[in-house]
Structures are given as structure tokens and as C-alpha cells.
PDB file of N, CA and C in Angstrom:
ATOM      1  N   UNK A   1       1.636   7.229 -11.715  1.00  0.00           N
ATOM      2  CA  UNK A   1       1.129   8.136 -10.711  1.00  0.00           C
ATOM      3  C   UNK A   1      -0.243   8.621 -11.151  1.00  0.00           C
ATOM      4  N   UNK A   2      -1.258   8.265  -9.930  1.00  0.00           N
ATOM      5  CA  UNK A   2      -2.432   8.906 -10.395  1.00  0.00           C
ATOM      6  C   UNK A   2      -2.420  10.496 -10.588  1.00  0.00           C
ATOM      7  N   UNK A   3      -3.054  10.618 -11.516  1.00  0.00           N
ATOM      8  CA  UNK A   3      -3.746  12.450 -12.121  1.00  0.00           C
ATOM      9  C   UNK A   3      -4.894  12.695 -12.891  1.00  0.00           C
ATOM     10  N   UNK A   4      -5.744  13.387 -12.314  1.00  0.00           N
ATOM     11  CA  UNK A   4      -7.123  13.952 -13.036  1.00  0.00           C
ATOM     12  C   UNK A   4      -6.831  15.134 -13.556  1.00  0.00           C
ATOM     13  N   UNK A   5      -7.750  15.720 -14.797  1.00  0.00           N
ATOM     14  CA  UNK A   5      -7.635  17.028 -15.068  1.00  0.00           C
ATOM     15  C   UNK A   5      -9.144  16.906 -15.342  1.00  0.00           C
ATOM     16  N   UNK A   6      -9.700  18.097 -14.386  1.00  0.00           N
ATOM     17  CA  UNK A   6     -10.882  18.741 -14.044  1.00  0.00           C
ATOM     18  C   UNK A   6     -11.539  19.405 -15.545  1.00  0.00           C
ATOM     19  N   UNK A   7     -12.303  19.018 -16.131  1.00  0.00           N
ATOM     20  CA  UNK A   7     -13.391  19.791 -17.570  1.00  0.00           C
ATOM     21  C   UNK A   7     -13.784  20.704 -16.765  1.00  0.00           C
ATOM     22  N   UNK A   8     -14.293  21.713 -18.175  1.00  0.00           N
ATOM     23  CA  UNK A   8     -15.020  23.396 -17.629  1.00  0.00           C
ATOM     24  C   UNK A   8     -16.012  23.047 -16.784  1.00  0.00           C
ATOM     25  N   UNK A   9     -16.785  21.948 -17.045  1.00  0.00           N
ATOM     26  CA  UNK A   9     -18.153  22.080 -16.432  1.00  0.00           C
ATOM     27  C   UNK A   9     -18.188  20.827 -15.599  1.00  0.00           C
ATOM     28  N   UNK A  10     -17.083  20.261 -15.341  1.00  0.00           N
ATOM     29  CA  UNK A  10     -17.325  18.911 -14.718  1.00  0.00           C
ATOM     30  C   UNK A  10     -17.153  19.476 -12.853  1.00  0.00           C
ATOM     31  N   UNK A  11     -18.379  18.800 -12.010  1.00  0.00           N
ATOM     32  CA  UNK A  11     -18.121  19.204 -10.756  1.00  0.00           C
ATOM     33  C   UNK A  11     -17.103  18.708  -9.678  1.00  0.00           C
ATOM     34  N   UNK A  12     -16.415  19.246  -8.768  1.00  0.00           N
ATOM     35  CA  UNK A  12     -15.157  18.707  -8.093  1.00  0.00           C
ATOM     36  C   UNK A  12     -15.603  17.409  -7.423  1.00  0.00           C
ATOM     37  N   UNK A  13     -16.511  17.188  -7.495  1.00  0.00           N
ATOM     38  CA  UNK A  13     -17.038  15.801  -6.815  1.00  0.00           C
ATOM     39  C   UNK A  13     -16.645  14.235  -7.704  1.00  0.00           C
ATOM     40  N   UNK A  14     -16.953  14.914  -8.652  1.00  0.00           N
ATOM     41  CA  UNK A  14     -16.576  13.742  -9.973  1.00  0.00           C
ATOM     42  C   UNK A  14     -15.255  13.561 -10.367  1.00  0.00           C
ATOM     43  N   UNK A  15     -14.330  14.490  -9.821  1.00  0.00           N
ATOM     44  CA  UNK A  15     -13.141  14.696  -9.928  1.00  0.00           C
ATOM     45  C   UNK A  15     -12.516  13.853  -9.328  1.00  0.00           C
ATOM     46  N   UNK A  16     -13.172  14.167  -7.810  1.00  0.00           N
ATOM     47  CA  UNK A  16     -12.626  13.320  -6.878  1.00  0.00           C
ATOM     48  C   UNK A  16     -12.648  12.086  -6.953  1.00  0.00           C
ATOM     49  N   UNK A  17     -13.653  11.415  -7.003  1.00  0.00           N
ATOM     50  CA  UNK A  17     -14.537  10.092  -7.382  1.00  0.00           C
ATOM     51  C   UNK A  17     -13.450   9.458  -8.599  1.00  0.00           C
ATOM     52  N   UNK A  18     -13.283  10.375  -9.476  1.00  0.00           N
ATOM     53  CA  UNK A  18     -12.414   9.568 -10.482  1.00  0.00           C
ATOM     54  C   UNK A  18     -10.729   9.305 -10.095  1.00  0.00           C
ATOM     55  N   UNK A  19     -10.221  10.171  -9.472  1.00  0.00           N
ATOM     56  CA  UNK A  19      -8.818  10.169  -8.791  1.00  0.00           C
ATOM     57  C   UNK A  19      -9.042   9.124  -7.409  1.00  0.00           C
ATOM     58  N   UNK A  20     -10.062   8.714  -6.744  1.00  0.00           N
ATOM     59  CA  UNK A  20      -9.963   7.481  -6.132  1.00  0.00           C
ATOM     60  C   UNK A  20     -10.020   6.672  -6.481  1.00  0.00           C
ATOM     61  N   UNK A  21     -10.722   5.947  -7.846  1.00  0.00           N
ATOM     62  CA  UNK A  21     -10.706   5.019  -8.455  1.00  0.00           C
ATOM     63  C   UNK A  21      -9.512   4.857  -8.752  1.00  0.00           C
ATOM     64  N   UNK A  22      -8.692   5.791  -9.348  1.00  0.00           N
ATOM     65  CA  UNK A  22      -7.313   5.792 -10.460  1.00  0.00           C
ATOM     66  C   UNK A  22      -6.201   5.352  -9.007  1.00  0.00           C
ATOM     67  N   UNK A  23      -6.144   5.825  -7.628  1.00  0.00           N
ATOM     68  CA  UNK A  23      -5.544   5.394  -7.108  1.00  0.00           C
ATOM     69  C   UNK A  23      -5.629   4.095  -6.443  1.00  0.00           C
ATOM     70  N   UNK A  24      -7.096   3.784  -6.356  1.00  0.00           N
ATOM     71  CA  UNK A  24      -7.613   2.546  -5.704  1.00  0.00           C
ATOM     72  C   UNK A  24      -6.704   1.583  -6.720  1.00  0.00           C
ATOM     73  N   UNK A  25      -7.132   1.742  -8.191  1.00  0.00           N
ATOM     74  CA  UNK A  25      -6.331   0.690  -9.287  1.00  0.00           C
ATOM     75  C   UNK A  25      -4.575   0.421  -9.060  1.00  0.00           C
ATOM     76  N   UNK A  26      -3.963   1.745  -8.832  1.00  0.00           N
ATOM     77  CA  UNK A  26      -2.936   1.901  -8.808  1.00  0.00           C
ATOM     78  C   UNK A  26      -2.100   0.838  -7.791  1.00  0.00           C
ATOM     79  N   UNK A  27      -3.303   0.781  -6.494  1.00  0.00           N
ATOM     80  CA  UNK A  27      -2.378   0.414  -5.674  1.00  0.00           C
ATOM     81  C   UNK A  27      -1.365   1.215  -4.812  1.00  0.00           C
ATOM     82  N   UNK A  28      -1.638   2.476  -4.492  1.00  0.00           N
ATOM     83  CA  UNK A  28      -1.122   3.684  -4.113  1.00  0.00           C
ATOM     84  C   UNK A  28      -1.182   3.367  -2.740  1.00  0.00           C
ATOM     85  N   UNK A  29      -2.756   3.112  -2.361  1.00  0.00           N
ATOM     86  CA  UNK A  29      -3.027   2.933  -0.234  1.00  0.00           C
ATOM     87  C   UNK A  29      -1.967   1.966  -0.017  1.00  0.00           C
ATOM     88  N   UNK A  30      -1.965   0.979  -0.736  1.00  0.00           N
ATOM     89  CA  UNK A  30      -1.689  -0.400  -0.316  1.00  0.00           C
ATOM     90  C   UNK A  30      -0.023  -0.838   0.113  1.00  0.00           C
ATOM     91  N   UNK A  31       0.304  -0.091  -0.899  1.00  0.00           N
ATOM     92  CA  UNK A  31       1.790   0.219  -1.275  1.00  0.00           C
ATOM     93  C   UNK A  31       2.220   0.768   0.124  1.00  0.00           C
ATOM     94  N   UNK A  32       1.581   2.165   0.284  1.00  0.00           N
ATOM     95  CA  UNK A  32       1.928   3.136   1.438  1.00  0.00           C
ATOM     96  C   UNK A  32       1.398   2.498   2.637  1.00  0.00           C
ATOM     97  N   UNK A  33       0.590   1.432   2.696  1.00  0.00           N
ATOM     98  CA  UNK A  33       0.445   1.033   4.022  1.00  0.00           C
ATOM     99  C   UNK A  33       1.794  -0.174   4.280  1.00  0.00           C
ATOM    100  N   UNK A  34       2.047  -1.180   3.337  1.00  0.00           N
ATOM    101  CA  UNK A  34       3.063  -1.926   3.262  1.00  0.00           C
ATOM    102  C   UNK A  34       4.022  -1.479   3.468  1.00  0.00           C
ATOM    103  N   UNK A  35       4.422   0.395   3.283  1.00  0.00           N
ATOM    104  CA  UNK A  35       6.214   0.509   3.863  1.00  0.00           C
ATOM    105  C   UNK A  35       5.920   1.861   4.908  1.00  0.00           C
ATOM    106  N   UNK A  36       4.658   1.242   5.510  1.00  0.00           N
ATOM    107  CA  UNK A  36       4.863   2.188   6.897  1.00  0.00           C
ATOM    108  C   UNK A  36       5.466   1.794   7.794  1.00  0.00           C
ATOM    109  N   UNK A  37       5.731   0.639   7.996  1.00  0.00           N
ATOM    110  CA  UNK A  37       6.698   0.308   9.108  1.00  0.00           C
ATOM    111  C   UNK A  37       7.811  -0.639   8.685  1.00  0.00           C
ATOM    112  N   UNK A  38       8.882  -0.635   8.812  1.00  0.00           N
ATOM    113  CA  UNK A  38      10.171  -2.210   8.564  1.00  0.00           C
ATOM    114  C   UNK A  38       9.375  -3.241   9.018  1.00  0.00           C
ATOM    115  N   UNK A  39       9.864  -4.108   8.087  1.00  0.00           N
ATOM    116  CA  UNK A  39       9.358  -5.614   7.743  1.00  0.00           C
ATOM    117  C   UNK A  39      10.853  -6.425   7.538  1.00  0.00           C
ATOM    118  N   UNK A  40      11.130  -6.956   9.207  1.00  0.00           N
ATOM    119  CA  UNK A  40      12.562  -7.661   8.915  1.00  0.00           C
ATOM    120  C   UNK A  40      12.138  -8.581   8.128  1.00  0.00           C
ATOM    121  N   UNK A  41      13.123  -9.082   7.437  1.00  0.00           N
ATOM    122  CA  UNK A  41      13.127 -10.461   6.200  1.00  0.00           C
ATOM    123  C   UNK A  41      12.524 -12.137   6.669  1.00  0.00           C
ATOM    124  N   UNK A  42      12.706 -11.724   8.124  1.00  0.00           N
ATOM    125  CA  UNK A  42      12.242 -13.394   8.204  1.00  0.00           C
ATOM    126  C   UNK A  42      11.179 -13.280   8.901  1.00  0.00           C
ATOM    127  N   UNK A  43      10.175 -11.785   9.551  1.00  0.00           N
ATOM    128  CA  UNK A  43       8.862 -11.827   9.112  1.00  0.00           C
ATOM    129  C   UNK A  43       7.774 -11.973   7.852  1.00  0.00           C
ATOM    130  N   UNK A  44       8.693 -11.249   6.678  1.00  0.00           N
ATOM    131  CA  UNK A  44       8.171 -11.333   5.496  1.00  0.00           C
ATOM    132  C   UNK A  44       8.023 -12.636   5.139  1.00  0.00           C
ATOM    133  N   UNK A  45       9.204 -13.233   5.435  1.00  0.00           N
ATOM    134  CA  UNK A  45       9.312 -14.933   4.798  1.00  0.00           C
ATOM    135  C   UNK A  45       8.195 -15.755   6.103  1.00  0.00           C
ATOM    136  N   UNK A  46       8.203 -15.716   6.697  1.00  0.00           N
ATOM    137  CA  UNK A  46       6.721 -16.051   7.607  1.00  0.00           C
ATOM    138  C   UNK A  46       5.862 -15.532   6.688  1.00  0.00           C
ATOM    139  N   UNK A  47       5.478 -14.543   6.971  1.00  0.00           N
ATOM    140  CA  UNK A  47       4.106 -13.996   6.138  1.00  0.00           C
ATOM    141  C   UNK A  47       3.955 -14.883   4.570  1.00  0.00           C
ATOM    142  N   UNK A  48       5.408 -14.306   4.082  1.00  0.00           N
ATOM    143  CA  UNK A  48       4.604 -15.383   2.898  1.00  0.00           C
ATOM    144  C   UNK A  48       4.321 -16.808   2.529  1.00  0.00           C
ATOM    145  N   UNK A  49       5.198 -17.467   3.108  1.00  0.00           N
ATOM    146  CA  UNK A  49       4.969 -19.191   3.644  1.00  0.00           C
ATOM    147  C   UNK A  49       3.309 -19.207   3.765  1.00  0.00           C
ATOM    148  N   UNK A  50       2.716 -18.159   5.284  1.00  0.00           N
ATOM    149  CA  UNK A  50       1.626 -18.253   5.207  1.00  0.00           C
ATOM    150  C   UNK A  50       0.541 -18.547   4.307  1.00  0.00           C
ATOM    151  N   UNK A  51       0.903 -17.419   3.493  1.00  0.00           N
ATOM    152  CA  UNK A  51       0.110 -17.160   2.848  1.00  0.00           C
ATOM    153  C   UNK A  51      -0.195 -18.172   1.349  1.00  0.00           C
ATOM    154  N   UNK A  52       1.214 -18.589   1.236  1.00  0.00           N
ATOM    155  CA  UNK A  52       1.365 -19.897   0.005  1.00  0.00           C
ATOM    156  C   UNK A  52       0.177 -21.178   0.644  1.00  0.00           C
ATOM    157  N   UNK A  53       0.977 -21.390   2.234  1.00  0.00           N
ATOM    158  CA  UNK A  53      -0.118 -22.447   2.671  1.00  0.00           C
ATOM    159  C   UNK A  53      -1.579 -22.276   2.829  1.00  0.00           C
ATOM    160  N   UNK A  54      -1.807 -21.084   2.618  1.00  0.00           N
ATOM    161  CA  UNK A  54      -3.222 -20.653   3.201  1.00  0.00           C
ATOM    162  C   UNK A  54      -3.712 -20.994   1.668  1.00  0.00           C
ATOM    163  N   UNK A  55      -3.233 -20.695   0.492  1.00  0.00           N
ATOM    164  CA  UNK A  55      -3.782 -21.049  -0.873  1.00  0.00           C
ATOM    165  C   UNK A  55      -3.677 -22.039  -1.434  1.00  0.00           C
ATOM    166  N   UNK A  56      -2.813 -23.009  -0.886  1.00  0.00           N
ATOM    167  CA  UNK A  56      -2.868 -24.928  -1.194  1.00  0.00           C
ATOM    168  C   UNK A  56      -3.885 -25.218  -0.682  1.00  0.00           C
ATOM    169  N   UNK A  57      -4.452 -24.773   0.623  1.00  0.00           N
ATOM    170  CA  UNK A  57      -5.514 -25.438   1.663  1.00  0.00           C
ATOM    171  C   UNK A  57      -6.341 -25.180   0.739  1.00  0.00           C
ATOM    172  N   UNK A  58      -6.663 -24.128   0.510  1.00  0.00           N
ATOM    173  CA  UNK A  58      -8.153 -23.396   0.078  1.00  0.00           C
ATOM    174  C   UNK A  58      -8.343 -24.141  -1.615  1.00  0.00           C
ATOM    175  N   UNK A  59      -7.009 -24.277  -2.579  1.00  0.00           N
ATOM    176  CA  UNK A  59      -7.027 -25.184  -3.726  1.00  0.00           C
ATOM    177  C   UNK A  59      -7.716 -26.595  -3.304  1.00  0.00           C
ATOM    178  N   UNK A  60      -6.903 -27.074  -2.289  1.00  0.00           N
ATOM    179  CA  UNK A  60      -7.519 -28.692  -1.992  1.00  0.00           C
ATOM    180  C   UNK A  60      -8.285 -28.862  -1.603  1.00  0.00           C
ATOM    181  N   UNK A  61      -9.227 -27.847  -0.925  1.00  0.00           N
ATOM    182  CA  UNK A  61     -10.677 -27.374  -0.233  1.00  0.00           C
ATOM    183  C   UNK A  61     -11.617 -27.586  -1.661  1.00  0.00           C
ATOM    184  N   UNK A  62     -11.190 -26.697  -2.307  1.00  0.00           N
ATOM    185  CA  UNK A  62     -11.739 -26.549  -3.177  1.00  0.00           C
ATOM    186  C   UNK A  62     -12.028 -28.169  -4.445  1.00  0.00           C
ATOM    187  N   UNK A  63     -10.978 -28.983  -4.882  1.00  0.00           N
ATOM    188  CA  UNK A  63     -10.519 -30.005  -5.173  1.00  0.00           C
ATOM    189  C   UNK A  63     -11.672 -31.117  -4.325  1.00  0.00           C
ATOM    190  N   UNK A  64     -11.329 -31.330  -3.379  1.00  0.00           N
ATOM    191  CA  UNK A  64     -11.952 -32.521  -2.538  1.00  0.00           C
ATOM    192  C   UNK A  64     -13.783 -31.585  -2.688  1.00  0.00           C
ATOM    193  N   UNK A  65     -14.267 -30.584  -2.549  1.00  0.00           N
ATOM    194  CA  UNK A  65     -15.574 -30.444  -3.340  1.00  0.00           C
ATOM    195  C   UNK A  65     -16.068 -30.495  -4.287  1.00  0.00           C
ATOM    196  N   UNK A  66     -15.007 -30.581  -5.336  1.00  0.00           N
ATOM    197  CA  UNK A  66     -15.480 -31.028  -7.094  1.00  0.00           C
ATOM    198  C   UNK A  66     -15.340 -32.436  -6.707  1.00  0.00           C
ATOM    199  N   UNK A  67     -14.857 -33.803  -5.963  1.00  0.00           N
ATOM    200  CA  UNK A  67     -14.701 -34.630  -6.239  1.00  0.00           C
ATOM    201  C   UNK A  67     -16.019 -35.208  -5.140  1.00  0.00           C
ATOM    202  N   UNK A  68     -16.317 -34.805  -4.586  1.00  0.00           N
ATOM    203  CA  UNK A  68     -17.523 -35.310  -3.396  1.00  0.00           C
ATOM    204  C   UNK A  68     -18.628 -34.661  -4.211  1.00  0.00           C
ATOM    205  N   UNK A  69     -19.174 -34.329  -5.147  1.00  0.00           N
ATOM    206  CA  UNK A  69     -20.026 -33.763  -5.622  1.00  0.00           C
ATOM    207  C   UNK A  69     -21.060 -35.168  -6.141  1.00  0.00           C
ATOM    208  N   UNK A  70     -22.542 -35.196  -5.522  1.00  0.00           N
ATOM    209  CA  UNK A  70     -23.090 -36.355  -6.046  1.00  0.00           C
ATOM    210  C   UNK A  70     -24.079 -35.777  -7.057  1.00  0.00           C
ATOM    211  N   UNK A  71     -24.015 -36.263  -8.223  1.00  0.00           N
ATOM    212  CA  UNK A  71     -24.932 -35.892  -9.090  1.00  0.00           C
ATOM    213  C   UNK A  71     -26.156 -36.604  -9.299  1.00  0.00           C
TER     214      UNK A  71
END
């Protein structure tokens, strides 16, 4: 769980700034946006299929441009 503790002389701005970072890392938004709504099981399993195929493409995308490369 993110937590800052504020120095005597440090201004609330920097405070802030550092407790968004610490939650940005955390993964805190991301989390809370992912269980704002039910996610039946065989949307999830769609979604992630997707997303497996979407990163083979983009590997073999990637693959077939190291191999077409003319030097």
C-alpha cells in the first residue's frame, strides 16, 4: 500500500508528486479500474486469447523484419 510521510520543510506538492509515482508503480489505478465492473470468465478468456494472439503477430512482425533486412 502506497504511503508518504511529509519532512518539516518539504512542500505538499512534492508530497503529492511522490505518492503518485508510488501508486502509479503499485498498480493501484489499474487494479481499481479492472474490478469496477464483473468480468464473466469467458469474456476474460476472450480477452486473453486476444491478447496472446495480438503478441505472436507482433513477435512474427517483428521476426520476418530481422530476416528481410538487406545489408
Amino acid at each position: 500500500m502506497p504511503g508518504v510521510k511529509v519532512g518539516v520543510d518539504e512542500p505538499i506538492e512534492m508530497a503529492i508528486r511522490r505518492f503518485r509515482k508510488q501508486v502509479e508503480r503499485a498498480g493501484v489505478i489499474t487494479e481499481c479500474r479492472r474490478r469496477e465492473a464483473y468480468e464473466k470468465p469467458s469474456v476474460a478468456r476472450k480477452r486473453k486469447e486476444a491478447a496472446a494472439r495480438k503478441r505472436l503477430m507482433k513477435r512474427l512482425r517483428r521476426v520476418r523484419m530481422r530476416e528481410n533486412r538487406d545489408y
